[in-house]
PDB file of N, CA and C in Angstrom:
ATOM      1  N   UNK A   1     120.646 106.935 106.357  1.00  0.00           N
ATOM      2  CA  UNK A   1     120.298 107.248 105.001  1.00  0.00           C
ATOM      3  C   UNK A   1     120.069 108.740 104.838  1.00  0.00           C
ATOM      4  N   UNK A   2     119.819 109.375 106.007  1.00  0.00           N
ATOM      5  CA  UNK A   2     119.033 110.735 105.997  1.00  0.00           C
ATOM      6  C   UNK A   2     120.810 111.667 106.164  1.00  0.00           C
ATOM      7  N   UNK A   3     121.784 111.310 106.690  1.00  0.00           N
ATOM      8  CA  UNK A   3     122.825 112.069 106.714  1.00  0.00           C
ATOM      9  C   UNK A   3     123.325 111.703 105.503  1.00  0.00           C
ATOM     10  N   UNK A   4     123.509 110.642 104.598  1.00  0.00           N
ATOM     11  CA  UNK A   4     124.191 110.122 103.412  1.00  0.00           C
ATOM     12  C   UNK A   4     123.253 110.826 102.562  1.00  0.00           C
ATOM     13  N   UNK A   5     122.888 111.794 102.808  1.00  0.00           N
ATOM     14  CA  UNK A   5     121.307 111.507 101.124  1.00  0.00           C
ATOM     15  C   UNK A   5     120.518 110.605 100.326  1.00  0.00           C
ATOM     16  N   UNK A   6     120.874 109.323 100.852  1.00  0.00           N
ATOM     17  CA  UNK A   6     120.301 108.404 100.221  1.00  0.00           C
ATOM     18  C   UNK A   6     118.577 108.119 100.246  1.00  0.00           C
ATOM     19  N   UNK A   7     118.372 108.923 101.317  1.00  0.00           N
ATOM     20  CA  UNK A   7     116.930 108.693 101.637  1.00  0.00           C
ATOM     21  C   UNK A   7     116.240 109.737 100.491  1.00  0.00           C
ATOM     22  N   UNK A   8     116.455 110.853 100.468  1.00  0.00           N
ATOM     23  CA  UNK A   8     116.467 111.786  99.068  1.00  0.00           C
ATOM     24  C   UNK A   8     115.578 111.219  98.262  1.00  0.00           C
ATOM     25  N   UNK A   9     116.402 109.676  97.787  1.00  0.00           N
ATOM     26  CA  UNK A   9     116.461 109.122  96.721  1.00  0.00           C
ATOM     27  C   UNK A   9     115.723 107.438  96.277  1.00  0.00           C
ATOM     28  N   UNK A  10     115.626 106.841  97.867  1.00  0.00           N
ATOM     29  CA  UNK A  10     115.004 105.777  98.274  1.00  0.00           C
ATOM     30  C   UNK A  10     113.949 106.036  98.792  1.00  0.00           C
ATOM     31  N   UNK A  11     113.101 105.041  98.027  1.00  0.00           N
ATOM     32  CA  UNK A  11     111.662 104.571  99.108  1.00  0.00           C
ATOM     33  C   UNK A  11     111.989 103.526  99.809  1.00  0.00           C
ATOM     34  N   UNK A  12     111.385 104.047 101.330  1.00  0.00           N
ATOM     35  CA  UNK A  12     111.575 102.419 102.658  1.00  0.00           C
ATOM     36  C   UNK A  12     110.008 102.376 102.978  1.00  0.00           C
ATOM     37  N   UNK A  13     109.685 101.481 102.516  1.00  0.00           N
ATOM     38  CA  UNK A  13     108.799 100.826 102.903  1.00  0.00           C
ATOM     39  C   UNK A  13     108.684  99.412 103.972  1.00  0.00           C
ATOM     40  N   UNK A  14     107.635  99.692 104.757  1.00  0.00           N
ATOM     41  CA  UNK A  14     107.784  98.617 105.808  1.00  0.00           C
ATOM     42  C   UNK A  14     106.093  98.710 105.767  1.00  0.00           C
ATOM     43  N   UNK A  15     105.804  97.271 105.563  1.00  0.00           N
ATOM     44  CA  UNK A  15     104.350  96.736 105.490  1.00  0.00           C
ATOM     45  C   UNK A  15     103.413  95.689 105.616  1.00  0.00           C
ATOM     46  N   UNK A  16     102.848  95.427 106.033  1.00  0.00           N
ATOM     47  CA  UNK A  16     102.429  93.742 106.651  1.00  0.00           C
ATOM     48  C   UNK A  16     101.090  93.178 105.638  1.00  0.00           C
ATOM     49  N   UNK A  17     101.091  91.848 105.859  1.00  0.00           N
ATOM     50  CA  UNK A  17     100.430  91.683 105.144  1.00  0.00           C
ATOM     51  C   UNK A  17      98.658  91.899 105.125  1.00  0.00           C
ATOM     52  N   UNK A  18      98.604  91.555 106.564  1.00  0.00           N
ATOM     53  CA  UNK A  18      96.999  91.935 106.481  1.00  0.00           C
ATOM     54  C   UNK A  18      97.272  92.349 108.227  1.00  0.00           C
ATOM     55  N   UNK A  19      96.104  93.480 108.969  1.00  0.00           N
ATOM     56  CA  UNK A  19      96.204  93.829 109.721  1.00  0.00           C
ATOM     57  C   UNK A  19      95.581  92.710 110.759  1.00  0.00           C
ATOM     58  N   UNK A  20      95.235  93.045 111.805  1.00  0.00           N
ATOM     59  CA  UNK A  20      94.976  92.229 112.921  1.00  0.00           C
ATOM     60  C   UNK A  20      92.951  92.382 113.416  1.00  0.00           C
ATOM     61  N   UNK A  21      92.462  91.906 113.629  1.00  0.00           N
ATOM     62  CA  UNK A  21      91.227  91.903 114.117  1.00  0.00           C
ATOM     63  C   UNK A  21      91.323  92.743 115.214  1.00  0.00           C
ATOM     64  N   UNK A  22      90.203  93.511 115.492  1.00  0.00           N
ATOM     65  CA  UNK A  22      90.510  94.379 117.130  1.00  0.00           C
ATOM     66  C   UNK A  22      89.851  93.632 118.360  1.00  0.00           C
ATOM     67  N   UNK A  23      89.503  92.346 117.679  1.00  0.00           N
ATOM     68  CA  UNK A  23      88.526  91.499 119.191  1.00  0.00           C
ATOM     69  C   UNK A  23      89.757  90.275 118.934  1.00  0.00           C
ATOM     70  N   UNK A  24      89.837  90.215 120.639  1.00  0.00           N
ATOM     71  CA  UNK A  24      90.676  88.837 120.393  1.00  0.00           C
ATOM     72  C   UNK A  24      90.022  87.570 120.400  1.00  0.00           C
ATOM     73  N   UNK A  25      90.354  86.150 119.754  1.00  0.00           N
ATOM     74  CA  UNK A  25      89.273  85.351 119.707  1.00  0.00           C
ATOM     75  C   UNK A  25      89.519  83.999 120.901  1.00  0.00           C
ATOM     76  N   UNK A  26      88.680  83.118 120.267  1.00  0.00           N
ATOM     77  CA  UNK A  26      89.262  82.222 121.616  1.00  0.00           C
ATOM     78  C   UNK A  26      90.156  81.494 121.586  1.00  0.00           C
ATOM     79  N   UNK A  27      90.997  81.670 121.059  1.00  0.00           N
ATOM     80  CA  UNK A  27      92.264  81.203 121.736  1.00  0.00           C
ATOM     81  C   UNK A  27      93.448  82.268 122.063  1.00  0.00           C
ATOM     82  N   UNK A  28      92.754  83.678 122.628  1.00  0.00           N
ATOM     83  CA  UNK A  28      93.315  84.493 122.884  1.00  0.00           C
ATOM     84  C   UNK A  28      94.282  84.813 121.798  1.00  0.00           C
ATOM     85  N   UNK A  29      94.231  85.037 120.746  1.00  0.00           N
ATOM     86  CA  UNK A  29      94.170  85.505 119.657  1.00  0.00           C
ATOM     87  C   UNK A  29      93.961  86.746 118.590  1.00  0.00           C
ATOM     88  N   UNK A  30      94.554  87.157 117.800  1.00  0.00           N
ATOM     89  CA  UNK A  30      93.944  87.640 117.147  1.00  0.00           C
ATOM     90  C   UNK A  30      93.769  87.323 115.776  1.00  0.00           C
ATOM     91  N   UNK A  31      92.680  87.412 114.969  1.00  0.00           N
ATOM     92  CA  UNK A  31      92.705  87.146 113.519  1.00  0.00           C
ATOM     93  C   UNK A  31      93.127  87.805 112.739  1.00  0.00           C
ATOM     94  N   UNK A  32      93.300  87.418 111.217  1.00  0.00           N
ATOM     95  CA  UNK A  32      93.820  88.201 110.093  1.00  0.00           C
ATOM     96  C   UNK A  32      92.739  89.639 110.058  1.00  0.00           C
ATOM     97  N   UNK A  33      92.702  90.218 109.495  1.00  0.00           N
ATOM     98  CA  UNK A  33      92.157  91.314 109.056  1.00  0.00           C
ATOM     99  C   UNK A  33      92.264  91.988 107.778  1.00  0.00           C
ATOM    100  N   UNK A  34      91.880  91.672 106.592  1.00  0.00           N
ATOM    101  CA  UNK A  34      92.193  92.163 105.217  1.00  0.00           C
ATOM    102  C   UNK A  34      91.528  93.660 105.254  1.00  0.00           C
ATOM    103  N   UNK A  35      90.408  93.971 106.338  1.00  0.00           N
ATOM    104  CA  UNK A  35      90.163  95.102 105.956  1.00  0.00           C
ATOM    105  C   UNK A  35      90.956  96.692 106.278  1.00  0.00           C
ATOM    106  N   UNK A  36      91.794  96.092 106.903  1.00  0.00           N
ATOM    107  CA  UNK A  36      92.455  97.175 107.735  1.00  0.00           C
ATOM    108  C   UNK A  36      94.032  96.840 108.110  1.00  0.00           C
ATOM    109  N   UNK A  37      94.980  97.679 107.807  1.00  0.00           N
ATOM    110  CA  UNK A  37      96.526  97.219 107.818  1.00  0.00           C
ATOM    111  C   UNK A  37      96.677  98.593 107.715  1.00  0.00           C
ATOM    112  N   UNK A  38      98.417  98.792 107.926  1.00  0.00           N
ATOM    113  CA  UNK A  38      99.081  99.452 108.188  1.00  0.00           C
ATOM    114  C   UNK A  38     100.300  99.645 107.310  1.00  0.00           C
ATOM    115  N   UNK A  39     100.632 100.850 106.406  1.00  0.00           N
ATOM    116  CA  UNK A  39     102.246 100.531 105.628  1.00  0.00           C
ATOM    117  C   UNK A  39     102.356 101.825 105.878  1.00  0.00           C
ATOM    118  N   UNK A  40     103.767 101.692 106.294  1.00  0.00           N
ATOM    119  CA  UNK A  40     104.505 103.306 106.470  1.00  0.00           C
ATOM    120  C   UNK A  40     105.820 103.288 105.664  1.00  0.00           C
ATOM    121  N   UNK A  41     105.393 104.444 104.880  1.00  0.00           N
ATOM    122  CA  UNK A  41     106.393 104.879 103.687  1.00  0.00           C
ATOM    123  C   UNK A  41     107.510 106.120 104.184  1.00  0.00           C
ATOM    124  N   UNK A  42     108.617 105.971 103.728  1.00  0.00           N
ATOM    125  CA  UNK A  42     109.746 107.140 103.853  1.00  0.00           C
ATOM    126  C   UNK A  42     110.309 106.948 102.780  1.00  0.00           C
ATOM    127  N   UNK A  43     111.059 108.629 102.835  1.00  0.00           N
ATOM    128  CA  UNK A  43     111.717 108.934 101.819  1.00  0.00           C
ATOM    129  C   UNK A  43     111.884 109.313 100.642  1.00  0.00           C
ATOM    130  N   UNK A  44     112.415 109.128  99.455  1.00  0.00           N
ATOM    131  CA  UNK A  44     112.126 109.604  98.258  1.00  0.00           C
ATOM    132  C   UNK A  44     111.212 110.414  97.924  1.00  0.00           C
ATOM    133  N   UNK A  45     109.642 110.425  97.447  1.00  0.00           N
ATOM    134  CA  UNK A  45     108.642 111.515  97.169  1.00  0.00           C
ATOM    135  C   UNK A  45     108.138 111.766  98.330  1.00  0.00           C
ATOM    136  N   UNK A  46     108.033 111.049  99.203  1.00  0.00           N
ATOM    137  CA  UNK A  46     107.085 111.197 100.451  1.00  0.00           C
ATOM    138  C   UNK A  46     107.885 112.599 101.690  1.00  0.00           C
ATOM    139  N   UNK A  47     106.552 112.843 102.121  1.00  0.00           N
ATOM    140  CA  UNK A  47     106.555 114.100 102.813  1.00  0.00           C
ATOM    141  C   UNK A  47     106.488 113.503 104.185  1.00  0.00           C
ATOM    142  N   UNK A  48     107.528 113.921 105.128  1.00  0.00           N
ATOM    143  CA  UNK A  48     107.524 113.643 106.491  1.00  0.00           C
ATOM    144  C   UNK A  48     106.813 113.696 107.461  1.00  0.00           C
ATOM    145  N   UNK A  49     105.945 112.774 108.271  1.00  0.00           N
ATOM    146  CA  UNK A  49     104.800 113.684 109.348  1.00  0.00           C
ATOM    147  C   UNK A  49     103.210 113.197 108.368  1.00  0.00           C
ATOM    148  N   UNK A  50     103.237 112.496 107.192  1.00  0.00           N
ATOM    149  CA  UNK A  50     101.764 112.050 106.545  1.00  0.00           C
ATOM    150  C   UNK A  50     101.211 111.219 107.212  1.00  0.00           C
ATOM    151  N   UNK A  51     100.226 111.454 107.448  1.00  0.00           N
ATOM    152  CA  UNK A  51      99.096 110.279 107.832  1.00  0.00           C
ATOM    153  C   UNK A  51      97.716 110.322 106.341  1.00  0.00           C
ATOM    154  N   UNK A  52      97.467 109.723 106.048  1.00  0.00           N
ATOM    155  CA  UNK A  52      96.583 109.963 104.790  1.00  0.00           C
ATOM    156  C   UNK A  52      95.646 108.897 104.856  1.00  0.00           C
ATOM    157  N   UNK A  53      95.666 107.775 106.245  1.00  0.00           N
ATOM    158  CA  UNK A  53      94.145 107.480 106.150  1.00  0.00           C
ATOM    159  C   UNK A  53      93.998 106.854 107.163  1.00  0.00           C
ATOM    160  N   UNK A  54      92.888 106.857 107.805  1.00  0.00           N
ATOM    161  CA  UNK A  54      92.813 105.811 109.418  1.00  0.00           C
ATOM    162  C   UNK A  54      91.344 105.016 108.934  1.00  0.00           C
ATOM    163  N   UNK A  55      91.686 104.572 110.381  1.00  0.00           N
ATOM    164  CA  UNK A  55      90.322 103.580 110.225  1.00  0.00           C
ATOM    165  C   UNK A  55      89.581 104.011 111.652  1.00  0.00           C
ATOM    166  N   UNK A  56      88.030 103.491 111.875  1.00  0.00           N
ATOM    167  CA  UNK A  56      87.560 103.646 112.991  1.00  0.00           C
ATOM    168  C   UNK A  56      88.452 103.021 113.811  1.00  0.00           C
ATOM    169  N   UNK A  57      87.183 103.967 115.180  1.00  0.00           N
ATOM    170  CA  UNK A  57      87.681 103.870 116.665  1.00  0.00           C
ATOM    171  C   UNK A  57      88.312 102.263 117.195  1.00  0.00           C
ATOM    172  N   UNK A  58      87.537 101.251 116.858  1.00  0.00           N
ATOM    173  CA  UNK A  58      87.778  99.844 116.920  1.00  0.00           C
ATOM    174  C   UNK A  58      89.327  99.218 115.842  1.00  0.00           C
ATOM    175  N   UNK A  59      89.712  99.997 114.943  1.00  0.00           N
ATOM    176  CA  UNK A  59      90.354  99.747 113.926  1.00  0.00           C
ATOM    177  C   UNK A  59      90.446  98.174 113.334  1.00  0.00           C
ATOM    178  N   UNK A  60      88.927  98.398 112.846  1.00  0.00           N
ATOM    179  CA  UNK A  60      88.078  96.852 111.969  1.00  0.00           C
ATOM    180  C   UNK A  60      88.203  97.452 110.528  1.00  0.00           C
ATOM    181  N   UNK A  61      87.706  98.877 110.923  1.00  0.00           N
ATOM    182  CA  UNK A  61      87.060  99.238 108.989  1.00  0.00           C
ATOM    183  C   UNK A  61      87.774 100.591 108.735  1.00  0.00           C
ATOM    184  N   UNK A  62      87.913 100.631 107.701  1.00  0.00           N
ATOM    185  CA  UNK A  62      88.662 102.271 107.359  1.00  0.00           C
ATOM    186  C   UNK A  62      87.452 103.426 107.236  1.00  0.00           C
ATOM    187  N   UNK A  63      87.854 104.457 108.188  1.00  0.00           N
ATOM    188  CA  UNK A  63      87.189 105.446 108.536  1.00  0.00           C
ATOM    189  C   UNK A  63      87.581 106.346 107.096  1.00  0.00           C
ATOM    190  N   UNK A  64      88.510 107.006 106.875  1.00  0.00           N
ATOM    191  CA  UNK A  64      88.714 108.077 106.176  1.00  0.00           C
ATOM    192  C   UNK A  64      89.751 107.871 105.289  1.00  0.00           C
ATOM    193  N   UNK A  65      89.201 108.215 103.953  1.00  0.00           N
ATOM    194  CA  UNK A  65      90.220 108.480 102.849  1.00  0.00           C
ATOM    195  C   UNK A  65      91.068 106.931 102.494  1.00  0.00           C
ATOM    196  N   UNK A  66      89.882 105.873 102.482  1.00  0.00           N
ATOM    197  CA  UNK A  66      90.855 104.053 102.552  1.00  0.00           C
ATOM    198  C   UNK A  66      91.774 104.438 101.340  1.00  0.00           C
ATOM    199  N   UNK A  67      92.908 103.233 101.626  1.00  0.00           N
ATOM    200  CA  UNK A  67      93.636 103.203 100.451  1.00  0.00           C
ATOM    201  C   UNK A  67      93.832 101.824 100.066  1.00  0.00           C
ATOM    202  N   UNK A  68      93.821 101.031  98.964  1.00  0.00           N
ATOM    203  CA  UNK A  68      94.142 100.111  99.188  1.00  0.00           C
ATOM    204  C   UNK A  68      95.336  99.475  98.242  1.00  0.00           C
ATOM    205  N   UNK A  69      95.772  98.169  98.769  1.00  0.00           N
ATOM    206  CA  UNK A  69      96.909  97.699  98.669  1.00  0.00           C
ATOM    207  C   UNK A  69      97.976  97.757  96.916  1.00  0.00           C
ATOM    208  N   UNK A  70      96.772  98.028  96.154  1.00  0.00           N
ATOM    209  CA  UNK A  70      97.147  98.387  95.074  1.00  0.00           C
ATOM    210  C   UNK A  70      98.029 100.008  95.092  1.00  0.00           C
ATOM    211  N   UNK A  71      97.322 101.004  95.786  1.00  0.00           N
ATOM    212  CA  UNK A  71      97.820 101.931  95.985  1.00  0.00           C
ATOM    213  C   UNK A  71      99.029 101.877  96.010  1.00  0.00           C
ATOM    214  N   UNK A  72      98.839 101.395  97.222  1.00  0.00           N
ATOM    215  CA  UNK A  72     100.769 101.280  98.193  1.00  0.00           C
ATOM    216  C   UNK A  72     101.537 100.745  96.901  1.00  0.00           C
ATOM    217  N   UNK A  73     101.319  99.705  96.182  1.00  0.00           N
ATOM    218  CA  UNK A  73     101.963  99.670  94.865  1.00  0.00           C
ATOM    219  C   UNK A  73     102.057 100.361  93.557  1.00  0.00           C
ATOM    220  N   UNK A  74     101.104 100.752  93.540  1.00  0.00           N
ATOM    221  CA  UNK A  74     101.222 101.815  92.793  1.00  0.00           C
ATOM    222  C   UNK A  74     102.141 103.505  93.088  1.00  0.00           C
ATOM    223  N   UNK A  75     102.258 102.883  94.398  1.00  0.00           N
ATOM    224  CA  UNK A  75     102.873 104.210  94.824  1.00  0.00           C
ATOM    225  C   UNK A  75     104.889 103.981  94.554  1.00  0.00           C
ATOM    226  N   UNK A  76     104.802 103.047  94.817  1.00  0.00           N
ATOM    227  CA  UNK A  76     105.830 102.137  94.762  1.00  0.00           C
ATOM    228  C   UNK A  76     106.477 101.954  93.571  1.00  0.00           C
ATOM    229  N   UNK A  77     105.796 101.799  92.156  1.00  0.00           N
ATOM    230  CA  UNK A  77     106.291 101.702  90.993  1.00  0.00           C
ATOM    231  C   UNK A  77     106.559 102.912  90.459  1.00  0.00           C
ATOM    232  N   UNK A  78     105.559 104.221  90.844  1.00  0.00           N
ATOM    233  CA  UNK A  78     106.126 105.501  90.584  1.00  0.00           C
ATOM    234  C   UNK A  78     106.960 106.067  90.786  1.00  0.00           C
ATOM    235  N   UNK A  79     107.485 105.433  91.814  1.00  0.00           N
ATOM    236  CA  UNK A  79     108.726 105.789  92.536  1.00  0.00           C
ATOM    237  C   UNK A  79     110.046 104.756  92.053  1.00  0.00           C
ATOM    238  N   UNK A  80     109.711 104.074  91.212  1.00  0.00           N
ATOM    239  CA  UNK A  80     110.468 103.569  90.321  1.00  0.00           C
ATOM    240  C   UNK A  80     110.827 103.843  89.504  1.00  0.00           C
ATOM    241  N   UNK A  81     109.817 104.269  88.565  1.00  0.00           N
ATOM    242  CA  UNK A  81     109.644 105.038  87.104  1.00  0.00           C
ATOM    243  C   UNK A  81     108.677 103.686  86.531  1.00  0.00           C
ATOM    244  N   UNK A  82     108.305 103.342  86.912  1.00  0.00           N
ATOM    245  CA  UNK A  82     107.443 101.917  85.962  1.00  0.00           C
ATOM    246  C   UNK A  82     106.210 102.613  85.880  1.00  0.00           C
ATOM    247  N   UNK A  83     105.364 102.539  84.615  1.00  0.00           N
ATOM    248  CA  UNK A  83     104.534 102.814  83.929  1.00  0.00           C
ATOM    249  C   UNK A  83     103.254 101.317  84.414  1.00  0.00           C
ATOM    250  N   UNK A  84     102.376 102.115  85.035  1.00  0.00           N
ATOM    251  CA  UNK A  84     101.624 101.040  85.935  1.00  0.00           C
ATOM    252  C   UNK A  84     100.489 100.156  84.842  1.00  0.00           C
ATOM    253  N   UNK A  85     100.398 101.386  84.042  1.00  0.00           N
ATOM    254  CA  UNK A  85      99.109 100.859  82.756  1.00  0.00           C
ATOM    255  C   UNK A  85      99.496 100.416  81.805  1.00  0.00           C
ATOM    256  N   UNK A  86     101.264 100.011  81.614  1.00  0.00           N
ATOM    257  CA  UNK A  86     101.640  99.040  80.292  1.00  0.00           C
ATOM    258  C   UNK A  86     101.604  97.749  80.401  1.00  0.00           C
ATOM    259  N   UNK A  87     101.281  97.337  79.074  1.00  0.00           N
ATOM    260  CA  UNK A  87     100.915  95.718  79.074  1.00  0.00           C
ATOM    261  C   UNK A  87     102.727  95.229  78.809  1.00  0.00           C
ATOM    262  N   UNK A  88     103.185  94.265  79.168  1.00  0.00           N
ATOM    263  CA  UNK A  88     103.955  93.126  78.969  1.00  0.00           C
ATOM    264  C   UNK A  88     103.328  91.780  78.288  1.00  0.00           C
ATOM    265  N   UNK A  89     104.548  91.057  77.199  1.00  0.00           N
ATOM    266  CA  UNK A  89     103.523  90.045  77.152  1.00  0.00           C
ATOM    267  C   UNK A  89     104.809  89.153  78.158  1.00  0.00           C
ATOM    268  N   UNK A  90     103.396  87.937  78.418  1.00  0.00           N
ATOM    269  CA  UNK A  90     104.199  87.059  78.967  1.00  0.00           C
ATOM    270  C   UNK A  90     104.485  86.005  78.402  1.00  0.00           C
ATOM    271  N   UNK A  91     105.231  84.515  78.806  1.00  0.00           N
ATOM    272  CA  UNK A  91     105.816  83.878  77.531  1.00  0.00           C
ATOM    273  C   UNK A  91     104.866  82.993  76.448  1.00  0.00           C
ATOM    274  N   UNK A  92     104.035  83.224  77.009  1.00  0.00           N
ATOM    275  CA  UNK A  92     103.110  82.594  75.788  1.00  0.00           C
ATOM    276  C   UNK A  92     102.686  83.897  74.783  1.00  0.00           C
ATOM    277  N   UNK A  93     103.002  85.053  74.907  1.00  0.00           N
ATOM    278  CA  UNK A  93     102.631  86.334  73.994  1.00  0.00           C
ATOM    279  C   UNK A  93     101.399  87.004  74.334  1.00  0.00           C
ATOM    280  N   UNK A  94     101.139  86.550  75.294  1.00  0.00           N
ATOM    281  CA  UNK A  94      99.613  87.209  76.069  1.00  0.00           C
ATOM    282  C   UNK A  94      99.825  88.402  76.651  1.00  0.00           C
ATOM    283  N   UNK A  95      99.423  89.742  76.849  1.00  0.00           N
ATOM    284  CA  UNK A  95      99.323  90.659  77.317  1.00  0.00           C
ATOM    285  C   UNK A  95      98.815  90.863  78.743  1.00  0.00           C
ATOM    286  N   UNK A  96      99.770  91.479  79.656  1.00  0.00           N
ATOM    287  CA  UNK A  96      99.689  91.461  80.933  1.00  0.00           C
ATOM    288  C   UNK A  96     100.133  92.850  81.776  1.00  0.00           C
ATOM    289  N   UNK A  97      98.845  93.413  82.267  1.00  0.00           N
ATOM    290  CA  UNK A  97      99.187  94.674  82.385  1.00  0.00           C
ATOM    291  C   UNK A  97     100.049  94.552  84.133  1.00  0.00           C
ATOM    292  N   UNK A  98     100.494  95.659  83.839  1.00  0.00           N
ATOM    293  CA  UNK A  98     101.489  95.887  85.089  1.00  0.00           C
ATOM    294  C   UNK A  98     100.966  96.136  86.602  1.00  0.00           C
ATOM    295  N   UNK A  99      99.927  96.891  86.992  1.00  0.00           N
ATOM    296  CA  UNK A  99      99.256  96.702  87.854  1.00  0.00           C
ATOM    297  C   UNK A  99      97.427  96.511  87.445  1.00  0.00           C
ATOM    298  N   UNK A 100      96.889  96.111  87.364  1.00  0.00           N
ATOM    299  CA  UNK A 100      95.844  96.349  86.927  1.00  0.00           C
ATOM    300  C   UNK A 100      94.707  97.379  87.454  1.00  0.00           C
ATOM    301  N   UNK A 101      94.936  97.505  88.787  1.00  0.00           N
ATOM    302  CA  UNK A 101      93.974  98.765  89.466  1.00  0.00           C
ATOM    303  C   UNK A 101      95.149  99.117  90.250  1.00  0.00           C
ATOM    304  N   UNK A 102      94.225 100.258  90.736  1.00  0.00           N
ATOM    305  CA  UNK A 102      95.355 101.007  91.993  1.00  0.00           C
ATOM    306  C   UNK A 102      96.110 102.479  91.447  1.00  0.00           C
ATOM    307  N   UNK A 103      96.092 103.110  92.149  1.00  0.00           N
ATOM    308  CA  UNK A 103      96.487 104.739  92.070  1.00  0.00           C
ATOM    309  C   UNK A 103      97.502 105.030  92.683  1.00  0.00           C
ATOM    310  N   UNK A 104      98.637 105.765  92.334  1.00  0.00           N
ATOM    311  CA  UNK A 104      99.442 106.457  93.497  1.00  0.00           C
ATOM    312  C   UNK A 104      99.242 107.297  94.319  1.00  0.00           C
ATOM    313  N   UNK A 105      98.912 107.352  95.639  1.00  0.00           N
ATOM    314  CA  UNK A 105      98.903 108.006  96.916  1.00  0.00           C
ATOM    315  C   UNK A 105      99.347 109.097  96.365  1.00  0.00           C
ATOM    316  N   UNK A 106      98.529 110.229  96.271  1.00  0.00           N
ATOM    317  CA  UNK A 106      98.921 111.714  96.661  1.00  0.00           C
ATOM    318  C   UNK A 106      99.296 112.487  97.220  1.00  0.00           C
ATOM    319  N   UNK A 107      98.797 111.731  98.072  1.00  0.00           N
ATOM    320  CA  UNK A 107      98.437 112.374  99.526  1.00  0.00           C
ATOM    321  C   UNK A 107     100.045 112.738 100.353  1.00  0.00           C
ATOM    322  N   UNK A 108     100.645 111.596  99.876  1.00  0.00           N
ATOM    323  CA  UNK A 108     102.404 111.476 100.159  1.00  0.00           C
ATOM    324  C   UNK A 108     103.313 112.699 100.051  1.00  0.00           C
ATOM    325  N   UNK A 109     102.762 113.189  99.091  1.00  0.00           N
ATOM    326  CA  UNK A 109     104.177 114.294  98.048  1.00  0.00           C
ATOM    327  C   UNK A 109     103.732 115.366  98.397  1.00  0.00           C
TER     328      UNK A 109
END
């Protein structure tokens, strides 16, 4: 993508759904983890070489600068052109906003 230019122009996102517990349990295991995950963005607005937030030493809880999952979408629709704070209605005529929380990552560009 990076010799075609296409990366230029695309966001690649690769992202999981919830991160992993840092203790394994008993069944040698590990558990879900909603507090802590991992998404790594390329391409399009994003700046090569970002790291923009970790978590502690154990990686249970976010140490610095959390972001959360709204973000990553929000980061995502900007990079679309979608307008995150417009309402849609849906088919009953009810108003339904597009993301409801969540910011685009700055930190990226």
């Amino acid at each position: 993508m990076s010799q075609s230019g296409l990366l230029d122009t695309t966001l690649v996102v690769a992202w999981a759904e919830f991160g992993r517990t840092p203790r394994v349990n008993k069944d040698s295991g590990r558990d879900h983890n909603p507090n802590v995950f991992s998404a790594a963005l390329a391409g399009g607005p994003v700046q090569r070489g970002r790291v923009v937030a970790c978590s502690d030493a154990k990686g249970a809880f976010p140490k610095d600068n959390p972001k959360t999952p709204q973000d990553v979408l929000a980061t995502i629709h900007q990079h679309l052109g979608v307008d995150i704070r417009k309402h849609y209605l849906d088919h009953s005529g009810w108003p339904v906003i597009t993301l409801p929380f969540g910011e685009p990552i700055s930190e990226l560009t």
